[in-house]
C-alpha atoms as a PDB file:
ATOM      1  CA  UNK A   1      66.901-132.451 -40.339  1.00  0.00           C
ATOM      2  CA  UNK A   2      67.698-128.795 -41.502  1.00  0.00           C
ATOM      3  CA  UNK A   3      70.664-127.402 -39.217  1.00  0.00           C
ATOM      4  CA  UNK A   4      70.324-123.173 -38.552  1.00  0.00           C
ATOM      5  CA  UNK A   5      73.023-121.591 -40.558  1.00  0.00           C
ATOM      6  CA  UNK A   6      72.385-118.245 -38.429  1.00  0.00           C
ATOM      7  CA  UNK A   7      71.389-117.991 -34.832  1.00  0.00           C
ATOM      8  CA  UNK A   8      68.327-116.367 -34.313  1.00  0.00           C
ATOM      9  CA  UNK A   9      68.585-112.494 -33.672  1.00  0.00           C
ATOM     10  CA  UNK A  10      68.867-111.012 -30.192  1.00  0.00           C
ATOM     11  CA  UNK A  11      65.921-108.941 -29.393  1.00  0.00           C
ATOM     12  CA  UNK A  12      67.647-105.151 -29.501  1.00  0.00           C
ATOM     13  CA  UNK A  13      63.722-103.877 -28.658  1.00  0.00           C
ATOM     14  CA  UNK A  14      61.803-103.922 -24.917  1.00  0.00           C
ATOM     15  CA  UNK A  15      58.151-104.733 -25.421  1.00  0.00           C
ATOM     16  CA  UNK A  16      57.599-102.662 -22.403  1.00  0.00           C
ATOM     17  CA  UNK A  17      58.692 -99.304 -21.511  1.00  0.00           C
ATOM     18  CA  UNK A  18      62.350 -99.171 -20.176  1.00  0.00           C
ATOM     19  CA  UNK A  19      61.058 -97.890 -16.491  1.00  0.00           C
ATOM     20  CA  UNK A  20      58.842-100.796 -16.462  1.00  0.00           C
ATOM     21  CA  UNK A  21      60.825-103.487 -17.939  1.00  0.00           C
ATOM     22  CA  UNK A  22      63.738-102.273 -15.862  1.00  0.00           C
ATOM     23  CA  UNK A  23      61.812-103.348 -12.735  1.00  0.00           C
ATOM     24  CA  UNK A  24      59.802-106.654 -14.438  1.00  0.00           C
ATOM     25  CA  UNK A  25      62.979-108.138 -15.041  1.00  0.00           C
ATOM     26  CA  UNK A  26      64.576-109.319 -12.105  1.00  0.00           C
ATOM     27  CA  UNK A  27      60.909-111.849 -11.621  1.00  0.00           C
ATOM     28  CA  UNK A  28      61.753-115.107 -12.967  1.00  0.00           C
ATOM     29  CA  UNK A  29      62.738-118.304 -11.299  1.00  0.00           C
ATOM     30  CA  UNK A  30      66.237-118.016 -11.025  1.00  0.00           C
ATOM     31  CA  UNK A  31      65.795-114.403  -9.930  1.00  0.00           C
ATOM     32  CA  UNK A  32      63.602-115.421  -6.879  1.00  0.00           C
ATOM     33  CA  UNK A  33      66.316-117.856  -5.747  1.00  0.00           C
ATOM     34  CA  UNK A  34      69.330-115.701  -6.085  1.00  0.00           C
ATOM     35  CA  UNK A  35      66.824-112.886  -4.379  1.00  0.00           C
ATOM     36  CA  UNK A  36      66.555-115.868  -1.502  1.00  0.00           C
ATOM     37  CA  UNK A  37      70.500-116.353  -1.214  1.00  0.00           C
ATOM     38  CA  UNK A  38      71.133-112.575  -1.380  1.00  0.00           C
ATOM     39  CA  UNK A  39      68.494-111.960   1.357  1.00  0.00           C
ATOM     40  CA  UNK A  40      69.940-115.152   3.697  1.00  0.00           C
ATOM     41  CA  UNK A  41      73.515-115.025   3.147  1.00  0.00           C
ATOM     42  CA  UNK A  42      73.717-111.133   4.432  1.00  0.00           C
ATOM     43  CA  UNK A  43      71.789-111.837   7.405  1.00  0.00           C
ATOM     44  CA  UNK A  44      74.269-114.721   8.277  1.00  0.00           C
ATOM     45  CA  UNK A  45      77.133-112.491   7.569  1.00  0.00           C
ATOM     46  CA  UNK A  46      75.624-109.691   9.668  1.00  0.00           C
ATOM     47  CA  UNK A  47      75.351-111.991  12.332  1.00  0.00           C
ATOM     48  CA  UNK A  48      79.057-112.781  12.099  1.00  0.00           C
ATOM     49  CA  UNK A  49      80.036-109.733  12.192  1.00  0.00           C
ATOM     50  CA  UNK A  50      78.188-108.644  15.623  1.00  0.00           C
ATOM     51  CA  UNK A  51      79.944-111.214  17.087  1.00  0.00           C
ATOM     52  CA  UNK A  52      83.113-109.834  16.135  1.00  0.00           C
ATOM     53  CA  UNK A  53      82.211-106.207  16.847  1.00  0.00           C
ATOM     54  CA  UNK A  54      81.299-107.409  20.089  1.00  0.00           C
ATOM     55  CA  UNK A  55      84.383-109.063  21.121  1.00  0.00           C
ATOM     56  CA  UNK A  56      86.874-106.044  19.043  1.00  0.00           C
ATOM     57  CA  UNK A  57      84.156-103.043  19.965  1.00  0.00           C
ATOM     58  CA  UNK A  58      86.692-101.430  22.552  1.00  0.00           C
ATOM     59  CA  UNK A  59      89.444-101.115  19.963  1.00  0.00           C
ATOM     60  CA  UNK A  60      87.410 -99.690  16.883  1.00  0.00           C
ATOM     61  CA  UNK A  61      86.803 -95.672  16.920  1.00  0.00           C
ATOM     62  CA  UNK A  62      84.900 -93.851  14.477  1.00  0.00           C
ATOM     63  CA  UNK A  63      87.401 -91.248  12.831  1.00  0.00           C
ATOM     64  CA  UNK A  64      88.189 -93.218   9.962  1.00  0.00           C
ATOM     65  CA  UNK A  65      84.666 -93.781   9.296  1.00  0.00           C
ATOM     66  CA  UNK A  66      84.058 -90.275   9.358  1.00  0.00           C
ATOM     67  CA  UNK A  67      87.118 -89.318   7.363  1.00  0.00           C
ATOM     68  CA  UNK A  68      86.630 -91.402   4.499  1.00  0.00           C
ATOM     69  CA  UNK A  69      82.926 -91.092   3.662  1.00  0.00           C
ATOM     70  CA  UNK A  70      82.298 -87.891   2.371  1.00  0.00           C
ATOM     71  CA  UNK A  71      85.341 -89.451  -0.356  1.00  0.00           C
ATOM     72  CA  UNK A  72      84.012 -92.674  -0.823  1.00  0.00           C
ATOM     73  CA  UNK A  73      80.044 -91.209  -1.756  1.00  0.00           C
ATOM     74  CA  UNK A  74      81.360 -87.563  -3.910  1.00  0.00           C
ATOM     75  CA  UNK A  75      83.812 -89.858  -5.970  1.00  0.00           C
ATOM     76  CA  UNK A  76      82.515 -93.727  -5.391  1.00  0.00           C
ATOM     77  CA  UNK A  77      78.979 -93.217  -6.900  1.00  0.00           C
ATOM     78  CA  UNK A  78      80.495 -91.623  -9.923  1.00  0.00           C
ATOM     79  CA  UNK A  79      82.640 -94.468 -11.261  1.00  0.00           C
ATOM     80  CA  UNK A  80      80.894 -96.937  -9.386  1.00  0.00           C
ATOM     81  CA  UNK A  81      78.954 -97.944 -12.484  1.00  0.00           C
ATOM     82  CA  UNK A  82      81.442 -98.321 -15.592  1.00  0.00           C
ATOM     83  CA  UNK A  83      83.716 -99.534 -12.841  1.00  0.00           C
ATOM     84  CA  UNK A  84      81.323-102.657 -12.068  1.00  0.00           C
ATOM     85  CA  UNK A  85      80.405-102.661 -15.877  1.00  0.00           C
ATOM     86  CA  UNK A  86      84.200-103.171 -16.682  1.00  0.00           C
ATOM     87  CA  UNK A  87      84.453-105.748 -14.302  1.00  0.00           C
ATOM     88  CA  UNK A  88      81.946-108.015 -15.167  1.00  0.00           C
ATOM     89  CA  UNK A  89      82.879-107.748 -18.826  1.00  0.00           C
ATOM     90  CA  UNK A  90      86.140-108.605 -18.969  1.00  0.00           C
ATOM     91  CA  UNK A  91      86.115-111.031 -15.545  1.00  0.00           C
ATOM     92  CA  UNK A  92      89.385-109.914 -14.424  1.00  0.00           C
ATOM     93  CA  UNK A  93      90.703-107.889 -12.011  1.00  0.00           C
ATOM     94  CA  UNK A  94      93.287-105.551 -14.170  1.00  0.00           C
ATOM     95  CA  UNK A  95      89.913-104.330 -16.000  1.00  0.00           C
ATOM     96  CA  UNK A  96      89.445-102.018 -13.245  1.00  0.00           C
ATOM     97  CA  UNK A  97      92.512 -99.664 -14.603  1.00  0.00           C
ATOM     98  CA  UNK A  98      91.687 -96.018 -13.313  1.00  0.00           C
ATOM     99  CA  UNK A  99      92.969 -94.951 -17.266  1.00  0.00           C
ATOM    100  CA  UNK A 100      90.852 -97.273 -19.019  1.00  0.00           C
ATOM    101  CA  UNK A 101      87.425 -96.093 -16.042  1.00  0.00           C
ATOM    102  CA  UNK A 102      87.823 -92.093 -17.296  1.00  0.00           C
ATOM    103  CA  UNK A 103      88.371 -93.057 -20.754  1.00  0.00           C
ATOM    104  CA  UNK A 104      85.601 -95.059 -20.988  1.00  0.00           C
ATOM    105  CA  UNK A 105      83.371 -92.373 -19.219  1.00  0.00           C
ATOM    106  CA  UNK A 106      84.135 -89.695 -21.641  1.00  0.00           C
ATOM    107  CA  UNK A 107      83.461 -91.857 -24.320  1.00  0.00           C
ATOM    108  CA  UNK A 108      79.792 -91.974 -23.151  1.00  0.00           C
ATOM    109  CA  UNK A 109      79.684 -88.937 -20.729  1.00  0.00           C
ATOM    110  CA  UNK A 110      75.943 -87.761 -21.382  1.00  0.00           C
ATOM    111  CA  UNK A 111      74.123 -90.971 -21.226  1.00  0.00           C
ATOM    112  CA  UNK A 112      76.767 -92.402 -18.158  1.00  0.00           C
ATOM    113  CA  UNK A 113      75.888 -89.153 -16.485  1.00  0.00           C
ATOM    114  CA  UNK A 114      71.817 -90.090 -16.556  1.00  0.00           C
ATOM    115  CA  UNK A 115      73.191 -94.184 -15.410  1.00  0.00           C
ATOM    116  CA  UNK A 116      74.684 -92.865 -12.305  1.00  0.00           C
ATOM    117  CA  UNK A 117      71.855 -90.317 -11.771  1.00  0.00           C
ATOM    118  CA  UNK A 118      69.125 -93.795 -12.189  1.00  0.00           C
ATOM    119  CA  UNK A 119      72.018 -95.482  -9.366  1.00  0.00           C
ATOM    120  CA  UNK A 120      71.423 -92.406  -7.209  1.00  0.00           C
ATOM    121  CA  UNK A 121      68.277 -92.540  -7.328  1.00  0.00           C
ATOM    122  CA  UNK A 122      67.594 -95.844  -6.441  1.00  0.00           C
ATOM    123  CA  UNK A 123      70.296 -96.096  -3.972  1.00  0.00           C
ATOM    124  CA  UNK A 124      69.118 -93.043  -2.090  1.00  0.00           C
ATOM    125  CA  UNK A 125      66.053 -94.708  -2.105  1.00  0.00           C
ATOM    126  CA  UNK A 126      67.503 -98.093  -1.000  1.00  0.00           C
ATOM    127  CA  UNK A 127      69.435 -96.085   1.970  1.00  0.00           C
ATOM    128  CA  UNK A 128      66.260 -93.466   2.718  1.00  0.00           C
ATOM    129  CA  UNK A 129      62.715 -95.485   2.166  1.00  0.00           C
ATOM    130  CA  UNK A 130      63.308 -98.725   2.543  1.00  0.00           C
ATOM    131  CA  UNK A 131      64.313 -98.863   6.374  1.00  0.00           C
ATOM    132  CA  UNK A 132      60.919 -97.117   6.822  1.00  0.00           C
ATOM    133  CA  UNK A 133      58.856 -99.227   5.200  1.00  0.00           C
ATOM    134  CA  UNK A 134      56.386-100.868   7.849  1.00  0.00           C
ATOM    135  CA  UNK A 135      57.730-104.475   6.948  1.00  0.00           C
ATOM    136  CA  UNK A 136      59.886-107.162   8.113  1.00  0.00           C
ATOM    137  CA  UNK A 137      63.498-107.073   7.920  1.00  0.00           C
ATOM    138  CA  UNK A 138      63.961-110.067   5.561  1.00  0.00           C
ATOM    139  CA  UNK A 139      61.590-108.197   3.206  1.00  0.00           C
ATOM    140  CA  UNK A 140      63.180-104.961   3.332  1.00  0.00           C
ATOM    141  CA  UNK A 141      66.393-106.796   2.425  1.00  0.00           C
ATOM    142  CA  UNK A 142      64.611-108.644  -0.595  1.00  0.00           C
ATOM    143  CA  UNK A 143      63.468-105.219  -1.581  1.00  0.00           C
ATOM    144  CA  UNK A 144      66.769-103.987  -1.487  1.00  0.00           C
ATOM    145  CA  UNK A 145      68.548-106.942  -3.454  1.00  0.00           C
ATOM    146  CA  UNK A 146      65.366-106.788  -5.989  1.00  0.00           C
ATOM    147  CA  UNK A 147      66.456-103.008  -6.581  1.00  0.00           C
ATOM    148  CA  UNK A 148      70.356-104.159  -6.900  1.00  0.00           C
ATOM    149  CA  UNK A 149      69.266-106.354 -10.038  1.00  0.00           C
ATOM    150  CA  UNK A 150      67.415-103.687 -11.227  1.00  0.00           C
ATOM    151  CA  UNK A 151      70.526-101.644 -11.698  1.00  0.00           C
ATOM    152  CA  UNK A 152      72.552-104.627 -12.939  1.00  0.00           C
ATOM    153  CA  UNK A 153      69.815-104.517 -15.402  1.00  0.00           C
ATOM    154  CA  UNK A 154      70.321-101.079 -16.271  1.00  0.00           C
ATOM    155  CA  UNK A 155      74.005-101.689 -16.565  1.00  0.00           C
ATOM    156  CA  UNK A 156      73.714-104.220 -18.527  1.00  0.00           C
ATOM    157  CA  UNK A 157      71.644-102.430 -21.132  1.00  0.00           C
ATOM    158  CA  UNK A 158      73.816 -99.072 -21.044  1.00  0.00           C
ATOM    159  CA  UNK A 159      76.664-101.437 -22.085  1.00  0.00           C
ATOM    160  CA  UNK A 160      74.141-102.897 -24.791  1.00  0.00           C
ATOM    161  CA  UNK A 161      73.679 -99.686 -26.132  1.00  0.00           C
ATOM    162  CA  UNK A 162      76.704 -97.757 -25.826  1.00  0.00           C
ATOM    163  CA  UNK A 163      79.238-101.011 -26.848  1.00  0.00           C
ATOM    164  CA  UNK A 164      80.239 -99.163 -30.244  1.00  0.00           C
ATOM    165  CA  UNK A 165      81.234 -96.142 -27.756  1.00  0.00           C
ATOM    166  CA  UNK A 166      83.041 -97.399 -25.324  1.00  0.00           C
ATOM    167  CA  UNK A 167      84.943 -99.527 -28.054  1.00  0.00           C
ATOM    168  CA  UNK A 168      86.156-102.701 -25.459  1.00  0.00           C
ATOM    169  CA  UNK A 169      86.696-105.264 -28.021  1.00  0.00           C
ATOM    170  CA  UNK A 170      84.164-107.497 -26.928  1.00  0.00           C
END
């Protein structure tokens, strides 16, 4: 029995065009089921949370939500992206140093700048179509979810292709 000295290649190449292998990938078995749990486990959470709104509604207000919006969408959606990216990679919590964020963006400004523009994009439409769309709830929520691993998709490739950039030591 012959024993690999090398492990095969990884494939650095789509076979389909990014725009459409960025939304074939997410369809595969264990994509359905984490689709199922992220469509389920919201809706139970959602329910917990009207129960709580009901019983606290007469001591919320609405200034802070108004306040800190217009902060949390001009800045958030910016470093939203490497931030996430960062986090995943290095699965802790001190990867999320602000330094480390803005260093790592203006390593790869240009092609981070067109990432965040693809998570605008399908976040605005996440926020503007989908609630439209003449279907159920529970669908519009798999949509949604379906469009989130899309964009984990996308991250995960900018990292694939701008590792030597960003220079994490991984």
């Amino acid at each position: 029995m012959k024993i690999l000295e090398e492990e095969p290649p990884l494939a650095n190449e789509c076979k389909l065009p990014w725009l459409i292998d960025a939304f074939l990938y997410p369809i595969s078995a264990s994509g359905m089921i984490h689709l199922a749990v992220f469509v389920i486990v919201p809706l139970l959470i959602s329910a917990l949370i009207r129960f709580i709104e009901y019983f606290l509604g007469p001591y919320l207000g609405l200034a802070t939500t108004e306040i800190t919006e217009p902060v949390t969408i001009i800045l958030g959606t910016f470093f939203l992206p490497m931030s996430l990216l960062r986090g995943i990679m290095f699965d802790a919590f001190d990867a999320l140093n602000p330094i480390e964020i803005v260093r790592s963006i203006c390593r790869a400004l240009l092609p981070y700048c067109g990432l965040v523009l693809f998570f605008l994009v399908v976040g605005g439409f996440i926020r503007a179509v989908i609630p439209r769309l003449p279907l159920w709830d529970f669908l519009k929520q798999a949509l949604k979810v379906y469009l989130v691993f899309v964009l984990a998709h996308r991250l995960g490739w900018f990292y694939w292709w701008y590792k030597d950039k960003l220079d994490w030591g991984l």
